[in-house]
C-alpha atoms as a PDB file:
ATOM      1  CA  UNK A   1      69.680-169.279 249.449  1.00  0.00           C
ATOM      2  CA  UNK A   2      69.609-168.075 246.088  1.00  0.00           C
ATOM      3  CA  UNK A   3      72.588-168.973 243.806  1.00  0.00           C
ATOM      4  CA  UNK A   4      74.510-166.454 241.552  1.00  0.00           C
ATOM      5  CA  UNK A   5      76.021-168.001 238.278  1.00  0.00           C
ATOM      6  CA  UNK A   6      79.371-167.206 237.342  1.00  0.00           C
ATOM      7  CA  UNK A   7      81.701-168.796 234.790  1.00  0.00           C
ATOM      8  CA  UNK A   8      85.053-168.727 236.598  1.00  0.00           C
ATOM      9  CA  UNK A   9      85.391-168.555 240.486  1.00  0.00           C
ATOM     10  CA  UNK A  10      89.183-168.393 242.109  1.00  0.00           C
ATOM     11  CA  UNK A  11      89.478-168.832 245.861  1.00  0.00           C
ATOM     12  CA  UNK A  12      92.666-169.553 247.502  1.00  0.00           C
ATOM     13  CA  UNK A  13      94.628-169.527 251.255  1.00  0.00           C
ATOM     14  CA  UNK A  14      91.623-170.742 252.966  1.00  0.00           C
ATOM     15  CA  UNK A  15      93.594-172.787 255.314  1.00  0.00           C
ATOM     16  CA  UNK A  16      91.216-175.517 256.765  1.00  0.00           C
ATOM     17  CA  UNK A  17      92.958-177.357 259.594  1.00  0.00           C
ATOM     18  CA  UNK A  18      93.688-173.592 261.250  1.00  0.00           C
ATOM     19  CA  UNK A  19      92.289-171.588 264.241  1.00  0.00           C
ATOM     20  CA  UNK A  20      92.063-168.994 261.788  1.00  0.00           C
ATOM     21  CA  UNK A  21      90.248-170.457 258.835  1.00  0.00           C
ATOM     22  CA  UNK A  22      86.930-168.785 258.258  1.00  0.00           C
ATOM     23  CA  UNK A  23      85.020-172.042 257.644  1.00  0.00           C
ATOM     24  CA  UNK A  24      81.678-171.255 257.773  1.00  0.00           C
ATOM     25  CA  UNK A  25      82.274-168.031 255.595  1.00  0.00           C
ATOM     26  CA  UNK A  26      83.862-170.187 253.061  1.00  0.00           C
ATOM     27  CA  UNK A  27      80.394-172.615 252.904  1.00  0.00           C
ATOM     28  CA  UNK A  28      78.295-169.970 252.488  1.00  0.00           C
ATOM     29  CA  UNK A  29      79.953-168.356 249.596  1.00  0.00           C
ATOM     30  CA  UNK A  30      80.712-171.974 248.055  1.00  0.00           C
ATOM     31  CA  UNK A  31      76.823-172.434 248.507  1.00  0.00           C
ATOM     32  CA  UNK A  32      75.851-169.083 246.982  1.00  0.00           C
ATOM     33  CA  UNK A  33      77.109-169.506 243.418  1.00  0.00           C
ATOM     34  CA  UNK A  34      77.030-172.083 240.572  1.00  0.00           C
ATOM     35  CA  UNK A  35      80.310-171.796 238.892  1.00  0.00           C
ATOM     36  CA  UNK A  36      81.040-173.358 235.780  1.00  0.00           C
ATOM     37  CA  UNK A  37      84.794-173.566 236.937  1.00  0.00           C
ATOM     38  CA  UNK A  38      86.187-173.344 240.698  1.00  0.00           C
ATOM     39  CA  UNK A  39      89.958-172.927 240.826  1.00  0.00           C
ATOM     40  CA  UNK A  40      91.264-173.568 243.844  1.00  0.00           C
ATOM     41  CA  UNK A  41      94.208-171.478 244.033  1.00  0.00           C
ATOM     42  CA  UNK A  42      96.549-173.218 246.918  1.00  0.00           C
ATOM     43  CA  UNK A  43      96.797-173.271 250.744  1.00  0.00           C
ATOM     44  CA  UNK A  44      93.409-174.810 250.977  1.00  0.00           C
ATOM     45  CA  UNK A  45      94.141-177.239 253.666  1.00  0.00           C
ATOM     46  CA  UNK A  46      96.981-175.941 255.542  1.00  0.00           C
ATOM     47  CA  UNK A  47      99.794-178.670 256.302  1.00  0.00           C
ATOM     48  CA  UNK A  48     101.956-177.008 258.124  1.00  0.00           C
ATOM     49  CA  UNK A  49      99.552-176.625 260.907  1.00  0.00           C
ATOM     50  CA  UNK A  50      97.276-180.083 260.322  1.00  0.00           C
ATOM     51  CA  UNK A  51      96.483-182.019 263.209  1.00  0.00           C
ATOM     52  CA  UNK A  52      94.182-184.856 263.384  1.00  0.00           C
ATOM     53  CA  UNK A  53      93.173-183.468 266.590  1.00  0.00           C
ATOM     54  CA  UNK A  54      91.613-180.015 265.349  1.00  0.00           C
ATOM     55  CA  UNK A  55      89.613-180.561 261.917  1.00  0.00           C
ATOM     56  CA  UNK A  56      85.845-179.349 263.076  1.00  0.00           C
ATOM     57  CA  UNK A  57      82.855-180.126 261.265  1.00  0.00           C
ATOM     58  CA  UNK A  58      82.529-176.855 259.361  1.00  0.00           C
ATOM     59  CA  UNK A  59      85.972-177.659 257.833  1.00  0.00           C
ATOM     60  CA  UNK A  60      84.946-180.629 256.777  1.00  0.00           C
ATOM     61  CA  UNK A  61      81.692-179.242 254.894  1.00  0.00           C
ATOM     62  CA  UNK A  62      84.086-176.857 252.462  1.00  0.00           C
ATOM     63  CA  UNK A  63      85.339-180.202 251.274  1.00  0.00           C
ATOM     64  CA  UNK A  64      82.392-181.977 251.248  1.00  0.00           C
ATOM     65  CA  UNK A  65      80.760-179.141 249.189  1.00  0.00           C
ATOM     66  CA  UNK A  66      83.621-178.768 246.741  1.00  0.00           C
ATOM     67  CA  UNK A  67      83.095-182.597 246.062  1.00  0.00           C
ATOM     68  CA  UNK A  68      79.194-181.514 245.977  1.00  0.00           C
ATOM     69  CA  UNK A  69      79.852-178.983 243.090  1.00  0.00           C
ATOM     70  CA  UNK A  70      81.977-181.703 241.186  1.00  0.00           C
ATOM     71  CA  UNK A  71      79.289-183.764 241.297  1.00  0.00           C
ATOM     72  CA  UNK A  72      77.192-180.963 239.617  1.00  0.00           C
ATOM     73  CA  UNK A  73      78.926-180.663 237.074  1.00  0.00           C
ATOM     74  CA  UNK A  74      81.485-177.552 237.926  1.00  0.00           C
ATOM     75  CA  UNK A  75      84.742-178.182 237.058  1.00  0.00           C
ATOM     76  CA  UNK A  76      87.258-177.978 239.705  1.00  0.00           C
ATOM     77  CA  UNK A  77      91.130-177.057 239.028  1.00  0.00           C
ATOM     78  CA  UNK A  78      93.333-177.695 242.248  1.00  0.00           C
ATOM     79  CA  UNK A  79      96.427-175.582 242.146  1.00  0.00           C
ATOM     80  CA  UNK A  80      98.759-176.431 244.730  1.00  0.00           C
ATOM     81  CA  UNK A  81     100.479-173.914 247.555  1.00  0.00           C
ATOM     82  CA  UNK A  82     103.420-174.256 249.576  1.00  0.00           C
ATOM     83  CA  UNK A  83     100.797-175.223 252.903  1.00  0.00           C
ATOM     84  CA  UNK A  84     100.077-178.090 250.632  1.00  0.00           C
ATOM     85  CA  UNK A  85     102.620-178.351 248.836  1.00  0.00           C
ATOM     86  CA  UNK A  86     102.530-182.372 250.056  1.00  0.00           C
ATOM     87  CA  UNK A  87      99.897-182.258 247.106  1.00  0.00           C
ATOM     88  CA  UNK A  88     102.579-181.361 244.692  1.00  0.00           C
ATOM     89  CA  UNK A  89     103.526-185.592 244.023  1.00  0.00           C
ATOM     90  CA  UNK A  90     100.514-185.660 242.281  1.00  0.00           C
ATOM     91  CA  UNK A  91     100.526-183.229 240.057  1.00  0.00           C
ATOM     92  CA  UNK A  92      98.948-183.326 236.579  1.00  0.00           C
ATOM     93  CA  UNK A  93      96.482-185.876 237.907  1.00  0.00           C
ATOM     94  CA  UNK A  94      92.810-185.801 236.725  1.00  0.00           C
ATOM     95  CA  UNK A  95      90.030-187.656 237.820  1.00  0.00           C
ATOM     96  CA  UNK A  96      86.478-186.762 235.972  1.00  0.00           C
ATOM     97  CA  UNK A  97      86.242-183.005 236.524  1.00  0.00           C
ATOM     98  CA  UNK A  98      89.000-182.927 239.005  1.00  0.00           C
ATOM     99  CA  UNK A  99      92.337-182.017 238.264  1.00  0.00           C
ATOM    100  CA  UNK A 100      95.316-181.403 240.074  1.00  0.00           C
ATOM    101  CA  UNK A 101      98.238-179.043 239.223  1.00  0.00           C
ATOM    102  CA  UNK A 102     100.749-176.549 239.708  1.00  0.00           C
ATOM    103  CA  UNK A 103     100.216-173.907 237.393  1.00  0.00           C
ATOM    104  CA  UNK A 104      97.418-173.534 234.604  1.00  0.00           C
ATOM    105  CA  UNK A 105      97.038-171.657 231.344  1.00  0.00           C
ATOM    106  CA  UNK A 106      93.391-171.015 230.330  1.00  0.00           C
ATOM    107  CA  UNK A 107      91.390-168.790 227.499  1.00  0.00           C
ATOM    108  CA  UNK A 108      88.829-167.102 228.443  1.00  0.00           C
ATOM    109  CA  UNK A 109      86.551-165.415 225.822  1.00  0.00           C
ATOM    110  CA  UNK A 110      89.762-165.571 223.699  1.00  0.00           C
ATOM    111  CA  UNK A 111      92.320-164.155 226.373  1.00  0.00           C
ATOM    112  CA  UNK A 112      94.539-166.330 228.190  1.00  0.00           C
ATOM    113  CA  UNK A 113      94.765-166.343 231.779  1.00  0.00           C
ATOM    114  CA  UNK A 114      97.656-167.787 233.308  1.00  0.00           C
ATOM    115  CA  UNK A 115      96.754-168.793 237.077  1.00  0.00           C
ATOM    116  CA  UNK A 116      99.343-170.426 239.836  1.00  0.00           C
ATOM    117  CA  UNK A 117      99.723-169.592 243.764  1.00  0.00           C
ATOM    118  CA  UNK A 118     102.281-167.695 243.684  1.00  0.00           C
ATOM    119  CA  UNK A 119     104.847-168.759 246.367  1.00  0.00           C
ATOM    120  CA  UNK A 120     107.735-169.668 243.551  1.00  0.00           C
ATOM    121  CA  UNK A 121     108.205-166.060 243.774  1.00  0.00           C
ATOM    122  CA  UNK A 122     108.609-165.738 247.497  1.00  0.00           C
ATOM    123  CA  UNK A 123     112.386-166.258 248.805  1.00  0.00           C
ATOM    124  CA  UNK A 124     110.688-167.030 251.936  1.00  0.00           C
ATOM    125  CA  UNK A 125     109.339-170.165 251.279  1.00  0.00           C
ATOM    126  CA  UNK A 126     112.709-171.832 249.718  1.00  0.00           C
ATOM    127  CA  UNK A 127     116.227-172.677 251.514  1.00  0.00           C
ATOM    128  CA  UNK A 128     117.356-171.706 254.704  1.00  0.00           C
ATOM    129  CA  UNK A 129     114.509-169.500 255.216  1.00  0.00           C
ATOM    130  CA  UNK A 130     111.473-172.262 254.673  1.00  0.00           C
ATOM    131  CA  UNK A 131     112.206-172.734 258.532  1.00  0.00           C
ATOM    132  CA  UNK A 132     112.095-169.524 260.025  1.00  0.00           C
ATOM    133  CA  UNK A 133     108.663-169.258 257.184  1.00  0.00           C
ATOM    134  CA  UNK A 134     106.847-172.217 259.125  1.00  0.00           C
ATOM    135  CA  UNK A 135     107.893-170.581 262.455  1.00  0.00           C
ATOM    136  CA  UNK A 136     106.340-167.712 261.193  1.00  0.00           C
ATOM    137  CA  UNK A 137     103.215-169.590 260.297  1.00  0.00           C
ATOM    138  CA  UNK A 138     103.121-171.300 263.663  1.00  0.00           C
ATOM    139  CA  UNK A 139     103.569-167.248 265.352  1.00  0.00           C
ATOM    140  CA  UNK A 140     100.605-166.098 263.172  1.00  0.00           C
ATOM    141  CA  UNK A 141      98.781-169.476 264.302  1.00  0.00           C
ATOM    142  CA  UNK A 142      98.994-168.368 267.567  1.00  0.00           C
ATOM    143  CA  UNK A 143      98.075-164.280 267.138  1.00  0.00           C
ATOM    144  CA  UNK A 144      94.807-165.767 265.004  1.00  0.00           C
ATOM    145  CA  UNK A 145      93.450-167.418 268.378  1.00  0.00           C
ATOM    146  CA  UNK A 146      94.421-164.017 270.260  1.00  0.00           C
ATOM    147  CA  UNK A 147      92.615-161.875 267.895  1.00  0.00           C
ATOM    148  CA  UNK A 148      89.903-164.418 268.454  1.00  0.00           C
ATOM    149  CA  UNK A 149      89.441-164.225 271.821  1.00  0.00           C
ATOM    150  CA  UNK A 150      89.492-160.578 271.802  1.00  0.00           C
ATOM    151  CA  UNK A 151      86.890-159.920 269.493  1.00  0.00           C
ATOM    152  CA  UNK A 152      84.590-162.335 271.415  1.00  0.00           C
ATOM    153  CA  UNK A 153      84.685-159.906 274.330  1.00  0.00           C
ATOM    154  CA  UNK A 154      84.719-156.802 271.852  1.00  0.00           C
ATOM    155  CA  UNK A 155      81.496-158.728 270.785  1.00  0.00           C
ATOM    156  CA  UNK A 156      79.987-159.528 274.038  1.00  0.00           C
ATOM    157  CA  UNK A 157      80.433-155.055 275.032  1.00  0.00           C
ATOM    158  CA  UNK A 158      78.472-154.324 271.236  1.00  0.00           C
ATOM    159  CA  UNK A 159      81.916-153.497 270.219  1.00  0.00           C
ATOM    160  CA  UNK A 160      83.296-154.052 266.638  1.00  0.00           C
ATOM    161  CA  UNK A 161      85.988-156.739 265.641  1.00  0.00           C
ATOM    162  CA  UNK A 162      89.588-155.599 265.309  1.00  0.00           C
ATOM    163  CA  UNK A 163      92.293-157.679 263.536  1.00  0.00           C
ATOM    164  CA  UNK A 164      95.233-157.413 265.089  1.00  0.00           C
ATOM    165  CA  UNK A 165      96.632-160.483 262.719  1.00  0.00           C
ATOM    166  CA  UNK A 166      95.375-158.403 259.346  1.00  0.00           C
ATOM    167  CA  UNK A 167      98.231-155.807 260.517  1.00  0.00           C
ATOM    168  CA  UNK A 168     100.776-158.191 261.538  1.00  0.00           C
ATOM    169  CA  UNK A 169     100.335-159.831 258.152  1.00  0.00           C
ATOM    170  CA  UNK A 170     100.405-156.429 255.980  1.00  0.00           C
ATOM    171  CA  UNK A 171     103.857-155.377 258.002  1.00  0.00           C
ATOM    172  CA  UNK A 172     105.591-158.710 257.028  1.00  0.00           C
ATOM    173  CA  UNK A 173     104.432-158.752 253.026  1.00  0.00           C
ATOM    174  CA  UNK A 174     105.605-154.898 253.295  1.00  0.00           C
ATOM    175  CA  UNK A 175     108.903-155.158 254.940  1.00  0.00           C
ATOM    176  CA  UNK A 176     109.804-159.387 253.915  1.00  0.00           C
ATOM    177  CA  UNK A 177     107.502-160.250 250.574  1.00  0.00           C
ATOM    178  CA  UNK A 178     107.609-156.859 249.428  1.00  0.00           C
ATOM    179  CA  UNK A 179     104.193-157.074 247.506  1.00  0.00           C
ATOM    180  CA  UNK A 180     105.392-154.344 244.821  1.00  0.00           C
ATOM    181  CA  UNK A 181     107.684-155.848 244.180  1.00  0.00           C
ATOM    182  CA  UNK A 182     106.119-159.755 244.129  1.00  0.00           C
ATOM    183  CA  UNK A 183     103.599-157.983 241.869  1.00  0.00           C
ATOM    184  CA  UNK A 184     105.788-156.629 238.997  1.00  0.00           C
ATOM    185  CA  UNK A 185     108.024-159.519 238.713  1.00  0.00           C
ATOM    186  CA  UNK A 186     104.964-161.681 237.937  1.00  0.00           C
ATOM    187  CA  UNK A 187     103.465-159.692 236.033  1.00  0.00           C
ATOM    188  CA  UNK A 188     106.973-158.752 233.472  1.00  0.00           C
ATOM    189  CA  UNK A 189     106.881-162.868 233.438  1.00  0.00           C
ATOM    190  CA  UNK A 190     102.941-163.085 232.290  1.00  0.00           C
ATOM    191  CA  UNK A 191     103.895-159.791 229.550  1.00  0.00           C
ATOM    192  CA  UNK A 192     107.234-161.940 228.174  1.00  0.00           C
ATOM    193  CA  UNK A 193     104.762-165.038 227.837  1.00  0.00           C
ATOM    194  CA  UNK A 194     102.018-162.212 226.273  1.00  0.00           C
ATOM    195  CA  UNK A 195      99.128-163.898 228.663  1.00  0.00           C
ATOM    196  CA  UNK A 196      96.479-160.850 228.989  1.00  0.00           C
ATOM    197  CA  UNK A 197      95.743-162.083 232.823  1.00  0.00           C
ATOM    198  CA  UNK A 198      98.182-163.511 235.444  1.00  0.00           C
ATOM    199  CA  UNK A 199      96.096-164.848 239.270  1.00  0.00           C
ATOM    200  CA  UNK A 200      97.845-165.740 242.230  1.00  0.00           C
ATOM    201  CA  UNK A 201      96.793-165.488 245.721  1.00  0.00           C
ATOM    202  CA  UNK A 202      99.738-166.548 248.621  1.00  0.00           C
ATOM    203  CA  UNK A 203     100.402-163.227 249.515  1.00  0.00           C
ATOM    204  CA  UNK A 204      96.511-162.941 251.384  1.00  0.00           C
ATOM    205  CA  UNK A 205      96.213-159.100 249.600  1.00  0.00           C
ATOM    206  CA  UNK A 206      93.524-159.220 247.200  1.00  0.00           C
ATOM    207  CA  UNK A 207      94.430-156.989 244.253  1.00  0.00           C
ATOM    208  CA  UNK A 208      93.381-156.153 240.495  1.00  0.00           C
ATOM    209  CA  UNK A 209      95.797-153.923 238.625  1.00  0.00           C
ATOM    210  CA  UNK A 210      96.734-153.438 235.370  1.00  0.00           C
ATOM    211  CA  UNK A 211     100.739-153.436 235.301  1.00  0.00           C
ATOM    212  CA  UNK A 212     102.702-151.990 231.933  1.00  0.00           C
ATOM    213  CA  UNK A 213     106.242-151.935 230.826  1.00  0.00           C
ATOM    214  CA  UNK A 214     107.930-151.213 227.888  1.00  0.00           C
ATOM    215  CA  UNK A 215     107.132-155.068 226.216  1.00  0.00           C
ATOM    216  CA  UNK A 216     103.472-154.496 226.951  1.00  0.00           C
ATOM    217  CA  UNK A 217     100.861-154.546 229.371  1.00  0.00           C
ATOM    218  CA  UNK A 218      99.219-157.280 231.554  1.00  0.00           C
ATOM    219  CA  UNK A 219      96.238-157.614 234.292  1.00  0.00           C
ATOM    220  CA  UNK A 220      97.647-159.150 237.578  1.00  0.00           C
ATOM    221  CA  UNK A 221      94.820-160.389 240.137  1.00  0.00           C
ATOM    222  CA  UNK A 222      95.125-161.607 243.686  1.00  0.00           C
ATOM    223  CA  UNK A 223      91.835-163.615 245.166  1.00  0.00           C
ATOM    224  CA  UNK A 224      92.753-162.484 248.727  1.00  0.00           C
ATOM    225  CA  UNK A 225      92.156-164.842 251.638  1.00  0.00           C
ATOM    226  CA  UNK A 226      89.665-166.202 253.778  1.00  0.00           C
ATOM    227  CA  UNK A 227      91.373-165.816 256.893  1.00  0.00           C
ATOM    228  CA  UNK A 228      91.329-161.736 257.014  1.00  0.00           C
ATOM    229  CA  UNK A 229      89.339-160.691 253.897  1.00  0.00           C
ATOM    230  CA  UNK A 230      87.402-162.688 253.062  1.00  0.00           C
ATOM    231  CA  UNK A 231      87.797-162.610 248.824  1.00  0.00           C
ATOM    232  CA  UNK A 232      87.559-164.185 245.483  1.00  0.00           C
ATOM    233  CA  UNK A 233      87.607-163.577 242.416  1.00  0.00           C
ATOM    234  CA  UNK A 234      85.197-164.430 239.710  1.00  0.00           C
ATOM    235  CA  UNK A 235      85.127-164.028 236.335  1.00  0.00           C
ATOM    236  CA  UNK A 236      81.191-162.997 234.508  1.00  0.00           C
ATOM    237  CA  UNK A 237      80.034-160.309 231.894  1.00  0.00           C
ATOM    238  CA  UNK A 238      83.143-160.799 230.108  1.00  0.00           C
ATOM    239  CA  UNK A 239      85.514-159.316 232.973  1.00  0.00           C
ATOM    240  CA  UNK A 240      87.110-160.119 236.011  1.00  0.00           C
ATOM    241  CA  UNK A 241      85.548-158.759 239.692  1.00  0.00           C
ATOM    242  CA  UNK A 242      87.060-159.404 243.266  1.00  0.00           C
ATOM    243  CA  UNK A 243      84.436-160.601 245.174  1.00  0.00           C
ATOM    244  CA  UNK A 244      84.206-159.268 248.999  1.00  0.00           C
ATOM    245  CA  UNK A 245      82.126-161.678 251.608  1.00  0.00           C
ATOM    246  CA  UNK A 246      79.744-158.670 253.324  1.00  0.00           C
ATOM    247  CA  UNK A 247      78.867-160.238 256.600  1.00  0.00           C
ATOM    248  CA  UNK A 248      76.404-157.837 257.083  1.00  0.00           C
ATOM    249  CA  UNK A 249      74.655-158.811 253.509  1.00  0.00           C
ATOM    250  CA  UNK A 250      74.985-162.570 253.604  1.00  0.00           C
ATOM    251  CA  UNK A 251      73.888-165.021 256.370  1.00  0.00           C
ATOM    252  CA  UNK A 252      76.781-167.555 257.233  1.00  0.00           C
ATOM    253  CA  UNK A 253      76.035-170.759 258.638  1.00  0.00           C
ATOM    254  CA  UNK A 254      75.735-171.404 261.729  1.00  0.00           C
ATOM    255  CA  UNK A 255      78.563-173.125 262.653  1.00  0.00           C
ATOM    256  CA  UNK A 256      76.738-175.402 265.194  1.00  0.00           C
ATOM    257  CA  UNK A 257      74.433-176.343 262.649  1.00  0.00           C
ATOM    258  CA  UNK A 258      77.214-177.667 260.772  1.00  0.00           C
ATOM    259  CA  UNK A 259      77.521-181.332 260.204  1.00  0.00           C
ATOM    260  CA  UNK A 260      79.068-184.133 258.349  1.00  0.00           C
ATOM    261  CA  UNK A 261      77.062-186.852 257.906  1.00  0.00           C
ATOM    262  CA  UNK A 262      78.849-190.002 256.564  1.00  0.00           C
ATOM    263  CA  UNK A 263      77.054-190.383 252.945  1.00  0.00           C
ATOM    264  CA  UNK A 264      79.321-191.791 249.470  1.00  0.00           C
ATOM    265  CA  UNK A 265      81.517-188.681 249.588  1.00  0.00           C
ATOM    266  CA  UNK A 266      83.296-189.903 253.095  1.00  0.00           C
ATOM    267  CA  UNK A 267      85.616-192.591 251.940  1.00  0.00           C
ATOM    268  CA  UNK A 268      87.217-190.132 249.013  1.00  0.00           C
ATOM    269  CA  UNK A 269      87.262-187.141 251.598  1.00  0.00           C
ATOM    270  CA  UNK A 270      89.154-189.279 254.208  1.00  0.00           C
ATOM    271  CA  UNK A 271      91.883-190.516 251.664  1.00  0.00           C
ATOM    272  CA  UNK A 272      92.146-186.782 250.125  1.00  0.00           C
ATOM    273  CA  UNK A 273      93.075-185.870 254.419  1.00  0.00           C
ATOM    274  CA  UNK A 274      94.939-188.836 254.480  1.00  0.00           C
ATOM    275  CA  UNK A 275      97.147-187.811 251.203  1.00  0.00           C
ATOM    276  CA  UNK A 276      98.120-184.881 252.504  1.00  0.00           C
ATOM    277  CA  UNK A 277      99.094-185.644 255.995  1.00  0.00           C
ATOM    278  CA  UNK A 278     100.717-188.402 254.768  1.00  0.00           C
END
């Protein structure tokens, strides 16, 4: 496979450890470019739904690869997300190229890029409503391995896939989220603290738009998901791009062809599993 450079590359709400997590999708892009910085913008691993019982072999190879590309060389910035928000106890740690965080202000060919997950700015997550936002998790959970099933048989009649999920998940941000207004309230924050760009992810809608207001103007991105769309963002050519995995373009793994083999990466992958179930 031939590898595309890029400086910056910002993935986020992959959720490994879920039905839903497109694992083998997320390998194949991690194999298909040699960034010079991989943020990894929260809900990689998804806590709320881990089980020692269901982490397959493709899972296991996004985490062995992002320990590959540290060991390359590419740096790797760890932001955490409320799904792994268990994470959060180690914030500000940094080991080699590795570091571990919360939020993160960068510059970037002299503008500053402010980059965090996002879910500070979602009601849902905090309080009262933090339950009834895990129940909500575990409902989608379940509608993921529906949609699943279905679009095996849609496959097996030379039908195309639906996601029934993708529209559950739009009519919550729209009616409980609110994206508009998730958007311009980050985005009046990142103009106050003059930043030029302002990343989160969280909210699975991948978005570049330039917002303005009376104190100025700023560029608020959203890498997406790899559950529904399967997005990024990456920064080359002096400019920022959202990235869209083209199934039809790129060959994924095969995910039988997947494995782990235990090599010097094992022990640090089991205590990084082990940290956050802990």
């Amino acid at each position: 496979m031939q590898k595309r450079s890029v400086d910056v590359a910002v993935i986020s709400d992959l959720h490994l450890g879920t039905y839903g997590s497109r694992a083998a999708e997320v390998l194949t892009y991690l194999k298909s470019i040699t960034p010079r910085l991989l943020v990894l913008n929260g809900d990689i691993i998804d806590v709320w739904q881990f089980s020692k019982h269901y982490f397959p072999p493709p899972h296991m190879a996004v985490i062995k690869e992002i320990f590959q590309l540290l060991a390359s060389g590419t740096r790797v910035i760890y932001i955490t997300g409320n799904h792994d928000e268990n994470l959060r106890r180690y914030n500000d740690l940094q080991l080699g190229n590795l570091q571990l965080t919360d939020k993160i202000v960068i510059e970037i060919d002299g503008k500053m890029t402010w980059i965090f997950h996002g879910d500070a700015f979602d009601n849902t997550t905090k309080g009262s409503a933090r339950f009834w936002a895990r129940m909500g998790s575990n409902g989608y959970a379940v509608l993921l391995g529906f949609n699943r099933m279905i679009n095996r048989a849609l496959k097996l009649m030379g039908r195309e896939r639906i996601s029934l999920s993708k529209k559950v998940m739009q009519r919550v941000n729209e009616s409980i989220v609110r994206i508009d207004d998730f958007e311009t309230l980050v985005a009046e924050l990142a103009i106050e603290k003059k930043y030029d760009y302002v990343i989160c992810g969280h909210i699975h809608q991948p978005k570049k738009r330039i917002i303005e207001t009376e104190l100025g103007k700023v560029t608020y991105l959203n890498s997406g998901d790899w559950i529904e769309h399967l997005t990024s963002l990456e920064y080359y050519d002096k400019e920022w791009h959202i990235y869209h995995y083209d199934e039809s373009k790129m060959k994924t793994l095969d995910i039988k062809q997947v494995k782990t083999q235990p090599d010097v990466m094992s022990n640090e992958i089991d205590l990084y599993l082990h940290s956050l179930h802990a």
